[in-house]
PDB file of N, CA and C in Angstrom:
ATOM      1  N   UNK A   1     -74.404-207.947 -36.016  1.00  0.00           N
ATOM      2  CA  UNK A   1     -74.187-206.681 -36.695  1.00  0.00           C
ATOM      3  C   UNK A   1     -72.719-206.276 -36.591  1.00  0.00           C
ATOM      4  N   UNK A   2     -72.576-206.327 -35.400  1.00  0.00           N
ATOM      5  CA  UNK A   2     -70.614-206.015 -35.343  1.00  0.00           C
ATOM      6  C   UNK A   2     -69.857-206.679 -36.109  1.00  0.00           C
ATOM      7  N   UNK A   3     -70.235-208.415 -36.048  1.00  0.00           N
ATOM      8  CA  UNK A   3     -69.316-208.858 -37.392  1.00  0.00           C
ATOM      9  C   UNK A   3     -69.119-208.719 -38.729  1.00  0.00           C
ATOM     10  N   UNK A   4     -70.564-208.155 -39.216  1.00  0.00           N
ATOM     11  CA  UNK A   4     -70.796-207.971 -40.812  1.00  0.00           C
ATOM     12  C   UNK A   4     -70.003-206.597 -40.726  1.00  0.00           C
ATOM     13  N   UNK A   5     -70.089-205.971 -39.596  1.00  0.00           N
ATOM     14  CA  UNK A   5     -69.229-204.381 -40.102  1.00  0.00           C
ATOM     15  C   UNK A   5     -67.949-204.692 -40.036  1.00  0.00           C
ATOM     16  N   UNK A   6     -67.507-205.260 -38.993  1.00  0.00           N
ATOM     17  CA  UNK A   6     -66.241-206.003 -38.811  1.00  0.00           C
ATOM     18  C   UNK A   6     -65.745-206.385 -39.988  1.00  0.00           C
ATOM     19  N   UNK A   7     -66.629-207.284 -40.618  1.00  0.00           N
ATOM     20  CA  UNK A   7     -66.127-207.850 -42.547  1.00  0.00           C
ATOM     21  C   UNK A   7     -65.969-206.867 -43.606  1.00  0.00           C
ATOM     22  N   UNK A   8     -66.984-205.817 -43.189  1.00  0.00           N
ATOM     23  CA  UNK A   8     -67.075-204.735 -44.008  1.00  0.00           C
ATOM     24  C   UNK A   8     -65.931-203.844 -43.765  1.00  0.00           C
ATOM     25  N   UNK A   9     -65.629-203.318 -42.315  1.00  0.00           N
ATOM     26  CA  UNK A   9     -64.414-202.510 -42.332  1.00  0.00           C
ATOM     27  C   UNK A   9     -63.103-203.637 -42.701  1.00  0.00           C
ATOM     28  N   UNK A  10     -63.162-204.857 -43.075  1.00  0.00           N
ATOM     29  CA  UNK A  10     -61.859-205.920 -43.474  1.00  0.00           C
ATOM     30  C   UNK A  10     -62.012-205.675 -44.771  1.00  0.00           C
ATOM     31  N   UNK A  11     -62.923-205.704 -45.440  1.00  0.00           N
ATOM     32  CA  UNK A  11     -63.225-205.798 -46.537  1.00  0.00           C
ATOM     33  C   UNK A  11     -62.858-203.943 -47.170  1.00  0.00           C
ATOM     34  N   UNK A  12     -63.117-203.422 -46.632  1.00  0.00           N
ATOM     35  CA  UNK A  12     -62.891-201.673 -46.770  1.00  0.00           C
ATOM     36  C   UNK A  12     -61.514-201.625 -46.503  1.00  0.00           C
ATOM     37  N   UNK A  13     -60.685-202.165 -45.524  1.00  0.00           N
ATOM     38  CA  UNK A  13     -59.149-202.268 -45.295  1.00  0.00           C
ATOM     39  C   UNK A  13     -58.911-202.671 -46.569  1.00  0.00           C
ATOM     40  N   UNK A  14     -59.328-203.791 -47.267  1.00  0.00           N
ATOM     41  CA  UNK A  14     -58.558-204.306 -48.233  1.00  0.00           C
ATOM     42  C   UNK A  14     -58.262-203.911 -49.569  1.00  0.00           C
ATOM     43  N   UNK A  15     -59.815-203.064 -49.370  1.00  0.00           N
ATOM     44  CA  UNK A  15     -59.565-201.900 -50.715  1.00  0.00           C
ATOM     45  C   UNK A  15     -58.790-200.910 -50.797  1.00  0.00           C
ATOM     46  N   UNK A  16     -58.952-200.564 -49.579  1.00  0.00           N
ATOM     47  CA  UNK A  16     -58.190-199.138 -49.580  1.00  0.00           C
ATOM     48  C   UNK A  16     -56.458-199.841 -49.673  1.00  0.00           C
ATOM     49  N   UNK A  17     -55.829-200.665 -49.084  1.00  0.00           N
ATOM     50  CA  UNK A  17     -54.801-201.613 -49.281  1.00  0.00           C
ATOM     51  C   UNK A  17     -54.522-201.433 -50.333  1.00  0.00           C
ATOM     52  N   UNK A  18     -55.218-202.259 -51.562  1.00  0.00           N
ATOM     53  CA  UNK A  18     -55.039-202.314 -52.473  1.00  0.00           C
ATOM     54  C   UNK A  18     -55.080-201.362 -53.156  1.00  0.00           C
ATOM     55  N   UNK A  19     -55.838-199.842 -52.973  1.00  0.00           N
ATOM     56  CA  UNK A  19     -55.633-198.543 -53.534  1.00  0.00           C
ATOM     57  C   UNK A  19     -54.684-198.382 -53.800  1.00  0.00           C
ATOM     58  N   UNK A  20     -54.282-197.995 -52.426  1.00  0.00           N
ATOM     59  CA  UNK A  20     -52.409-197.562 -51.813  1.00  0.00           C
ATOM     60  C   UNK A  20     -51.772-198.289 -52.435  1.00  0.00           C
ATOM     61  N   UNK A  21     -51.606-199.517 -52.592  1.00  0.00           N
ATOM     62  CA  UNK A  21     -50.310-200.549 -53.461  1.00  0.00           C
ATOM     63  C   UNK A  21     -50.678-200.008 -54.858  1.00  0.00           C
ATOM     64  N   UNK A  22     -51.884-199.803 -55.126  1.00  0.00           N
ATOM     65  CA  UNK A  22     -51.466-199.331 -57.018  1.00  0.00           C
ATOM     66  C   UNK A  22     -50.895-198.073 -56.788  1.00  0.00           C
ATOM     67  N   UNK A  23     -51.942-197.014 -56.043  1.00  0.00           N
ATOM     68  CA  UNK A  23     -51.358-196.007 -56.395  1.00  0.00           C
ATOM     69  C   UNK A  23     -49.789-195.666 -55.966  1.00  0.00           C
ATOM     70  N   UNK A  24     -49.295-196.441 -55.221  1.00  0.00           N
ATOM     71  CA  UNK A  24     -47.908-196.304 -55.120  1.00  0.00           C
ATOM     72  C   UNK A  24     -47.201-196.960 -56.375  1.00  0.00           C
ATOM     73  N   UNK A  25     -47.687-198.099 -56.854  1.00  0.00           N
ATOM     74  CA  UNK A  25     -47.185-198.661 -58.039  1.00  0.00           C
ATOM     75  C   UNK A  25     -46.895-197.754 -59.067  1.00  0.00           C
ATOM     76  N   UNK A  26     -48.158-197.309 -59.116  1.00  0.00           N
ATOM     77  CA  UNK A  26     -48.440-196.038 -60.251  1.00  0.00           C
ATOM     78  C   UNK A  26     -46.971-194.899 -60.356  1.00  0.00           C
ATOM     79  N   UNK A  27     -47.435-194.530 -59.017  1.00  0.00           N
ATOM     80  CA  UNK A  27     -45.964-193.625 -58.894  1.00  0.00           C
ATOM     81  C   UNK A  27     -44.852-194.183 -59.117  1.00  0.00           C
ATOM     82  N   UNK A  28     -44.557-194.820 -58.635  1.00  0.00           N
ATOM     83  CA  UNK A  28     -43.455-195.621 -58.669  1.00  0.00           C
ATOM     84  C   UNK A  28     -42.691-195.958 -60.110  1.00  0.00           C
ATOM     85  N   UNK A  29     -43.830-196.119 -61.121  1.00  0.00           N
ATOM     86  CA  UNK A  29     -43.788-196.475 -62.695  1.00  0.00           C
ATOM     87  C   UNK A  29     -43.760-195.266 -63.236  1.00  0.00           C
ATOM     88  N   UNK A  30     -44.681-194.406 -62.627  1.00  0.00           N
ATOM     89  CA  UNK A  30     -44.338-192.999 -62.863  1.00  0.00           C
ATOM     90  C   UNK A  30     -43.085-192.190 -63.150  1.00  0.00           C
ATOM     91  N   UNK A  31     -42.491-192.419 -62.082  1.00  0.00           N
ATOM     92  CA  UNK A  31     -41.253-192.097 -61.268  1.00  0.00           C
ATOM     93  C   UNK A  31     -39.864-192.706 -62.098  1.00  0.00           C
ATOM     94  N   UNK A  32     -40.201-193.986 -62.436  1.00  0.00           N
ATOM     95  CA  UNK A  32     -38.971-194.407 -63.406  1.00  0.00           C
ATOM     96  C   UNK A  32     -39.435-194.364 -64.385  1.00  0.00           C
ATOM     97  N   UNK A  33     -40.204-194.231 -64.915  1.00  0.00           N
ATOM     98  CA  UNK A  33     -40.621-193.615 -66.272  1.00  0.00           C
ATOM     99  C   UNK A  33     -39.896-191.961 -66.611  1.00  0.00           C
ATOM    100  N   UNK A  34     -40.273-191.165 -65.746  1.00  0.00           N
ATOM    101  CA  UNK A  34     -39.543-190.176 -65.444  1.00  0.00           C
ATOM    102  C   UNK A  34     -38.145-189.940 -65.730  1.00  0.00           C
ATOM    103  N   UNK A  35     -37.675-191.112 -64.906  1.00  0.00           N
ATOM    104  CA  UNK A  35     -35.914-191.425 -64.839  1.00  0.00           C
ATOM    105  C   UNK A  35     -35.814-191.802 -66.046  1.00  0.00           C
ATOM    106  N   UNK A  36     -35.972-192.799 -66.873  1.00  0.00           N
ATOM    107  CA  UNK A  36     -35.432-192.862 -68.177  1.00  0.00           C
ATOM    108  C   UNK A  36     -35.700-192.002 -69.409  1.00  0.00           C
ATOM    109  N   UNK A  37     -36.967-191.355 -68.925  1.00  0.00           N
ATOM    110  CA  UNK A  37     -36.868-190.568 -70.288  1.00  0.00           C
ATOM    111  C   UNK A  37     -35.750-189.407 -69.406  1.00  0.00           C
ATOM    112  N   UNK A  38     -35.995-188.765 -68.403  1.00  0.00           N
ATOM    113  CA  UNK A  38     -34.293-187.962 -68.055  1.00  0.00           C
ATOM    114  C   UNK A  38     -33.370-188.354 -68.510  1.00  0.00           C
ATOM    115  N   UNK A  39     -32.832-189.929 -69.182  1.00  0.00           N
ATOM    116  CA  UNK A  39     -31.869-190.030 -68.789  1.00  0.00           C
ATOM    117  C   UNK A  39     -31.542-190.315 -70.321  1.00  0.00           C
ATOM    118  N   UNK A  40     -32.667-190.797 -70.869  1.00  0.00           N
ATOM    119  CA  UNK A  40     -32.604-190.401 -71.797  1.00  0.00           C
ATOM    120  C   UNK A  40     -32.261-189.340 -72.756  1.00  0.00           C
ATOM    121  N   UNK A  41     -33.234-187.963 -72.593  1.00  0.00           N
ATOM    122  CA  UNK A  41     -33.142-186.848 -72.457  1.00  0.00           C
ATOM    123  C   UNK A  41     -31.245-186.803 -72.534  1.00  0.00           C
ATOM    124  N   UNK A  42     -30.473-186.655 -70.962  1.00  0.00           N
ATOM    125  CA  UNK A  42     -29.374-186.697 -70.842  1.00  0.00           C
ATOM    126  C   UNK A  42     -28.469-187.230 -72.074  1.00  0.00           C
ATOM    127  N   UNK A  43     -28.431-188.442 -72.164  1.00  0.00           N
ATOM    128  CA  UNK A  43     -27.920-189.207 -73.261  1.00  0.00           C
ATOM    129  C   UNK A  43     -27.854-188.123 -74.605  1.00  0.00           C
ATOM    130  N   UNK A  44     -29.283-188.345 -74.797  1.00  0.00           N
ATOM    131  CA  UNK A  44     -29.436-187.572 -76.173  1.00  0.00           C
ATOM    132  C   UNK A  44     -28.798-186.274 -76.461  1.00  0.00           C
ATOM    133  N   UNK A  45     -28.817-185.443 -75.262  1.00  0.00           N
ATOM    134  CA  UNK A  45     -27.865-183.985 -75.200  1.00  0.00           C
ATOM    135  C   UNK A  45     -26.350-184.187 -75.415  1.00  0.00           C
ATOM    136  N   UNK A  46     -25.709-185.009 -74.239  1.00  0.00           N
ATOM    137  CA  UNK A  46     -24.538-185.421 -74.292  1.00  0.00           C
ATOM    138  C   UNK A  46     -23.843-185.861 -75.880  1.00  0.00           C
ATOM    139  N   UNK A  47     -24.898-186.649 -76.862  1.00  0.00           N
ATOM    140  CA  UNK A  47     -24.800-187.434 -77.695  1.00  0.00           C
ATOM    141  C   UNK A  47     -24.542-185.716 -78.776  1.00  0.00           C
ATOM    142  N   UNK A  48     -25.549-185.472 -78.644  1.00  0.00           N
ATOM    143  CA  UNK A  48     -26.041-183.855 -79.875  1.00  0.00           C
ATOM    144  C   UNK A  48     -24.315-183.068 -79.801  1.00  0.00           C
ATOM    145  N   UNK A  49     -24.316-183.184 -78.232  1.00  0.00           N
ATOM    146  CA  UNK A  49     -22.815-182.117 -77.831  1.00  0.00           C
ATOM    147  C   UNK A  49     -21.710-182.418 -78.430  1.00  0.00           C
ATOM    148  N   UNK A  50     -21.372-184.042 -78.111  1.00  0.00           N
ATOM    149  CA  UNK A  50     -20.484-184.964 -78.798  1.00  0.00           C
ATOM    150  C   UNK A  50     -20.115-184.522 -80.191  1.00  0.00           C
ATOM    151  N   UNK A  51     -21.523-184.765 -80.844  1.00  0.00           N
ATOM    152  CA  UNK A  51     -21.218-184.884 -82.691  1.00  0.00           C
ATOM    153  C   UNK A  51     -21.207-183.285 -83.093  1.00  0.00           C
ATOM    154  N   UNK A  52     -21.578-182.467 -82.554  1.00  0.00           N
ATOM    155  CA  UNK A  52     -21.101-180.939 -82.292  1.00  0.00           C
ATOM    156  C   UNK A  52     -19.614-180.670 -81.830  1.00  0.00           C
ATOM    157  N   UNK A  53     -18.988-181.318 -81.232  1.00  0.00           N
ATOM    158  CA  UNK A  53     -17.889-180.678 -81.117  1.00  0.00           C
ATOM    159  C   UNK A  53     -17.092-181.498 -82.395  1.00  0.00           C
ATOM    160  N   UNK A  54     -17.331-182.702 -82.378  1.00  0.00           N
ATOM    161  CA  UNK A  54     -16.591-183.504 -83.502  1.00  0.00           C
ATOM    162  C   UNK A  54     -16.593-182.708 -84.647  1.00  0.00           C
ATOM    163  N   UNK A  55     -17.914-182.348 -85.199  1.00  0.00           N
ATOM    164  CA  UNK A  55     -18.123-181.649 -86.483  1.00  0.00           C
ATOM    165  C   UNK A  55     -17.336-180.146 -86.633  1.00  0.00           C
ATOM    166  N   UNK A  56     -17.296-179.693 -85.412  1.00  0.00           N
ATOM    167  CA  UNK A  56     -16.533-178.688 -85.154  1.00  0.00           C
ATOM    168  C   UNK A  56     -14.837-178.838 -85.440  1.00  0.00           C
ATOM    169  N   UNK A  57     -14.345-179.739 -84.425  1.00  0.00           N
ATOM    170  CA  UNK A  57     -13.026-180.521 -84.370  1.00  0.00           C
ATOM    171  C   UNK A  57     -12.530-180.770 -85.976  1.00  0.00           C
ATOM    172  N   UNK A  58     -13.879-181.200 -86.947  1.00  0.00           N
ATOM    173  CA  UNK A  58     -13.699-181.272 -88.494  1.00  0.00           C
ATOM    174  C   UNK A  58     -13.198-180.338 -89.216  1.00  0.00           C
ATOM    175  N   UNK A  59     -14.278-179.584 -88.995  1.00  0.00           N
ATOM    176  CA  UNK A  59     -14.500-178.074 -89.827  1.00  0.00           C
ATOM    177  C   UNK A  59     -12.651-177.301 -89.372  1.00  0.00           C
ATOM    178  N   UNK A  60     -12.716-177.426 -87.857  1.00  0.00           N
ATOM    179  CA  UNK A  60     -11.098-176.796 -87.541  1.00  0.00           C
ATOM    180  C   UNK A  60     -10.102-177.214 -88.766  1.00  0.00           C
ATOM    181  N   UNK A  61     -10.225-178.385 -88.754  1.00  0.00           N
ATOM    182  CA  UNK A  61      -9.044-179.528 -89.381  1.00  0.00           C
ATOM    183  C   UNK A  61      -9.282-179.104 -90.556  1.00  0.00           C
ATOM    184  N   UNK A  62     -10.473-179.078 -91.495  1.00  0.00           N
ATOM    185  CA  UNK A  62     -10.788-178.733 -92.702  1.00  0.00           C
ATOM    186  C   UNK A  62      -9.702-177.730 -93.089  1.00  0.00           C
ATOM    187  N   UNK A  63     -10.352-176.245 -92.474  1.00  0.00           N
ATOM    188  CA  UNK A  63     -10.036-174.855 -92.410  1.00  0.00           C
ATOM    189  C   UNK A  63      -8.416-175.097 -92.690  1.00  0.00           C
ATOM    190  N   UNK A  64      -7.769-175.736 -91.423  1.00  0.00           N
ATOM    191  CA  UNK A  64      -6.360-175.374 -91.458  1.00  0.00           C
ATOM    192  C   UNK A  64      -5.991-176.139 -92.421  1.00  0.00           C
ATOM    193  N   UNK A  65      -6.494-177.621 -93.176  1.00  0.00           N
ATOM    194  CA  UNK A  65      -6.033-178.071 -94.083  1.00  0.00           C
ATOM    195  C   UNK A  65      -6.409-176.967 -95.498  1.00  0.00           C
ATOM    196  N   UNK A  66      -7.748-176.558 -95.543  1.00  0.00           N
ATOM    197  CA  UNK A  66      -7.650-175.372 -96.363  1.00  0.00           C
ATOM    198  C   UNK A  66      -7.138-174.091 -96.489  1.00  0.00           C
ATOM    199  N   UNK A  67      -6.518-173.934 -95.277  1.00  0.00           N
ATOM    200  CA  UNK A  67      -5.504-172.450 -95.115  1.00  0.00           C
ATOM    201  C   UNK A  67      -4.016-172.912 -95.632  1.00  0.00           C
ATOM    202  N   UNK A  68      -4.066-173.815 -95.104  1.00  0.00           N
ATOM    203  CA  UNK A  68      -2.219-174.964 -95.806  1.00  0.00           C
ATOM    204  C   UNK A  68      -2.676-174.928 -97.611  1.00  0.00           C
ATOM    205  N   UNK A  69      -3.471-175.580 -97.704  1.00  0.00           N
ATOM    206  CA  UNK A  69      -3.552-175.695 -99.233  1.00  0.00           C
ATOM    207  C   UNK A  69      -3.556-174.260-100.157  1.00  0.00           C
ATOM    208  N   UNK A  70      -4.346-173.398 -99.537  1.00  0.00           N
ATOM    209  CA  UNK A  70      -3.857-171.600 -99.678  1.00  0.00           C
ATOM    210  C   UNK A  70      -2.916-171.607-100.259  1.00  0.00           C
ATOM    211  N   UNK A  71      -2.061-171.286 -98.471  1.00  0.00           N
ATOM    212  CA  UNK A  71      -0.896-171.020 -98.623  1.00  0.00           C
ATOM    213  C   UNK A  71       0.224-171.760 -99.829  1.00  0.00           C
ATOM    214  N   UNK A  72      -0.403-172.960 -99.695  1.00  0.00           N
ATOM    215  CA  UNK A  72       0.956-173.501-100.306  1.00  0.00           C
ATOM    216  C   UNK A  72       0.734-173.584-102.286  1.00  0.00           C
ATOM    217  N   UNK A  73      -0.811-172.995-102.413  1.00  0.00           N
ATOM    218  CA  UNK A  73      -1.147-172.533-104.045  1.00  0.00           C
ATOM    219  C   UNK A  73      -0.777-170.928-104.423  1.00  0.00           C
ATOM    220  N   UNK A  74      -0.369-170.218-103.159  1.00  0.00           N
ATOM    221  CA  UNK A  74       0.300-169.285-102.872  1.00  0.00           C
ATOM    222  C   UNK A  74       1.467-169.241-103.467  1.00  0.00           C
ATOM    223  N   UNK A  75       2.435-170.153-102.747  1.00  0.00           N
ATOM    224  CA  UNK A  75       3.208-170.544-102.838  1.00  0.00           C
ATOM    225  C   UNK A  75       3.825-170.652-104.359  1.00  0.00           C
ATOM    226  N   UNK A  76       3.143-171.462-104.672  1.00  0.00           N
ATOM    227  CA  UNK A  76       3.131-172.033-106.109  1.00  0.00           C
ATOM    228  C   UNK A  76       3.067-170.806-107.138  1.00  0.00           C
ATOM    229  N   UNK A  77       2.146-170.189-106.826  1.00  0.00           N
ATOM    230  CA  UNK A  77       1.569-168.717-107.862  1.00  0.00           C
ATOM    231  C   UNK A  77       3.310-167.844-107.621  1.00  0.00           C
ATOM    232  N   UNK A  78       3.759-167.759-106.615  1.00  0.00           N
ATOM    233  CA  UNK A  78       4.596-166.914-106.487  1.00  0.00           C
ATOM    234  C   UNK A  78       5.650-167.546-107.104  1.00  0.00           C
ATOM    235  N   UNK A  79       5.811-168.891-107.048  1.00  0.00           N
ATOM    236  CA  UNK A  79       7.363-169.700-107.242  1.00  0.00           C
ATOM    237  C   UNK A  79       7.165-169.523-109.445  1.00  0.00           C
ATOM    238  N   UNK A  80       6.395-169.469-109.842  1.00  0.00           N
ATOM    239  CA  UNK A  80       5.746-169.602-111.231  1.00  0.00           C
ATOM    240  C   UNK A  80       5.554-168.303-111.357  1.00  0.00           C
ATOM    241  N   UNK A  81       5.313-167.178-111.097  1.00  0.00           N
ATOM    242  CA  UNK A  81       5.414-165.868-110.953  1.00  0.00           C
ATOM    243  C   UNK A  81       6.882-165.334-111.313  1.00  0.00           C
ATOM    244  N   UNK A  82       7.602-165.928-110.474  1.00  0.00           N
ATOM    245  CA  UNK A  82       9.360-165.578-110.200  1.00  0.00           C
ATOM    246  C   UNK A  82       9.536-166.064-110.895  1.00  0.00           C
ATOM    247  N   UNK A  83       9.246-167.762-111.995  1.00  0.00           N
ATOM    248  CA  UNK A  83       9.848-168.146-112.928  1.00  0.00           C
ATOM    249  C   UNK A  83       9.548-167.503-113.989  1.00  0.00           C
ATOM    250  N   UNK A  84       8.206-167.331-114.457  1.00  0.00           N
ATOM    251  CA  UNK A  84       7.853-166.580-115.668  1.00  0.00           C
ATOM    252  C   UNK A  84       8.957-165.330-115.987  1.00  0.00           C
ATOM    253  N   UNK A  85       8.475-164.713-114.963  1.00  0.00           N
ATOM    254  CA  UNK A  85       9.694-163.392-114.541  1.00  0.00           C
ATOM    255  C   UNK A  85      11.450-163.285-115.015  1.00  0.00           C
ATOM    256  N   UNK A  86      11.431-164.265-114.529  1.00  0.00           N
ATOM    257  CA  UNK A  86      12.990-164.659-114.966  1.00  0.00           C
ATOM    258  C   UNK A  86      13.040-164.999-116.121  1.00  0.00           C
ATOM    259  N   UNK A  87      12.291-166.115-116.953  1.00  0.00           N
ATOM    260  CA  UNK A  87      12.432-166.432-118.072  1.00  0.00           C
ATOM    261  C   UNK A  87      12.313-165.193-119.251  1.00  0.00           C
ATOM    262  N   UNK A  88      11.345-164.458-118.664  1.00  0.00           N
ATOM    263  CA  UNK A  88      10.795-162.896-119.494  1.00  0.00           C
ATOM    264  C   UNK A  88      12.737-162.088-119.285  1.00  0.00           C
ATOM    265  N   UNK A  89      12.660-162.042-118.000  1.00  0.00           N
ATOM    266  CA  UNK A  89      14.274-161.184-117.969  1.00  0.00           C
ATOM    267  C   UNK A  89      15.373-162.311-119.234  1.00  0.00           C
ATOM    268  N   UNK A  90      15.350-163.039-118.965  1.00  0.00           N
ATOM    269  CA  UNK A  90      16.222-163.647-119.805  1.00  0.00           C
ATOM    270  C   UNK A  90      16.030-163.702-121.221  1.00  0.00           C
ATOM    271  N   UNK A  91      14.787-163.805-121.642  1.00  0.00           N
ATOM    272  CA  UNK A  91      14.045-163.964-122.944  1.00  0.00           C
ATOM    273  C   UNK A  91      14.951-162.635-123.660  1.00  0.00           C
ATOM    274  N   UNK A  92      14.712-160.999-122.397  1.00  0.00           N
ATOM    275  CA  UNK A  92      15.032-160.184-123.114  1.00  0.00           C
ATOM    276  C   UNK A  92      15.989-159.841-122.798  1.00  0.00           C
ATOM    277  N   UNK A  93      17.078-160.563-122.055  1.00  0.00           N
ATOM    278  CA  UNK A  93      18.754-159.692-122.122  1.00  0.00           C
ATOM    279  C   UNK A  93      19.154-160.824-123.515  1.00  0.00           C
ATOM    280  N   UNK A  94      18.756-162.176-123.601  1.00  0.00           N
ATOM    281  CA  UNK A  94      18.965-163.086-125.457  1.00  0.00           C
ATOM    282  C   UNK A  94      18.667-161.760-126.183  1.00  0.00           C
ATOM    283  N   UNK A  95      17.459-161.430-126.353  1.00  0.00           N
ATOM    284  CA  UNK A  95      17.395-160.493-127.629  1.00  0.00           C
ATOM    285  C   UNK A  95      18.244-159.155-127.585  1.00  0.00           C
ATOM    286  N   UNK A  96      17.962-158.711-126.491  1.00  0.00           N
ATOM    287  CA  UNK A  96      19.175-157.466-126.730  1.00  0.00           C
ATOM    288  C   UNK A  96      20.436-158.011-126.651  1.00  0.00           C
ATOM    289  N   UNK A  97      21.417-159.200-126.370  1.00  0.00           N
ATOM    290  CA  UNK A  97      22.302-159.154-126.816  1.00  0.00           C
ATOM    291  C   UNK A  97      22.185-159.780-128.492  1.00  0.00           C
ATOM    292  N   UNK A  98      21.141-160.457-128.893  1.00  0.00           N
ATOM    293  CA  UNK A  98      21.432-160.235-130.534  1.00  0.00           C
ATOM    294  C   UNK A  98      21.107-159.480-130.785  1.00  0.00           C
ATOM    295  N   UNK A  99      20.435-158.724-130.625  1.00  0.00           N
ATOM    296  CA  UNK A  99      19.897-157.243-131.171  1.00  0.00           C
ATOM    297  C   UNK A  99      21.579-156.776-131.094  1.00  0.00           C
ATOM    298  N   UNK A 100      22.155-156.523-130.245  1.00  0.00           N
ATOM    299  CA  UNK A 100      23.155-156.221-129.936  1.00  0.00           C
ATOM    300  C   UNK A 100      24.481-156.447-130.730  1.00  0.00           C
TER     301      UNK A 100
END
């Protein structure tokens, strides 16, 4: 009788053994399962932040290339402004001096 329990508590060691090794496995797979989707996770934020500031960094560059282009159709309106202007002053000191 002592030996069959003897086999039986070997045999009960070995299960429970083998419990413990999965369920540590388990965790364990658990556990880095865990870690890569974190790190994943991580990645993916870092990645989102990245093309967020870039798109940002764009839009800056855009802006000031569209505040330059403004300015410098500004520019233009005023330089064509002053010419019209002048040509009009001149158009009419020609006629009043033939009028003249």
């Amino acid at each position: 009788m002592r030996q069959t329990s003897a086999r039986l508590n070997l045999s009960q060691v070995v299960v429970i053994v083998i419990i413990v090794v999965v369920v540590i496995l388990h965790l364990l797979a658990a556990a880095i399962i865990i870690v890569i989707i974190i790190v994943v996770v991580i990645t993916v934020v870092i990645i989102i932040v990245v093309v967020i500031i870039v798109i940002i960094i764009i839009i800056v560059v855009i802006l000031h290339l569209l505040t330059a282009a403004i300015i410098i159709i500004i520019v233009i309106i005023i330089i064509v402004v002053i010419i019209v202007i002048v040509i009009i002053i001149v158009v009419v000191v020609i006629v009043i001096v033939i009028i003249v």
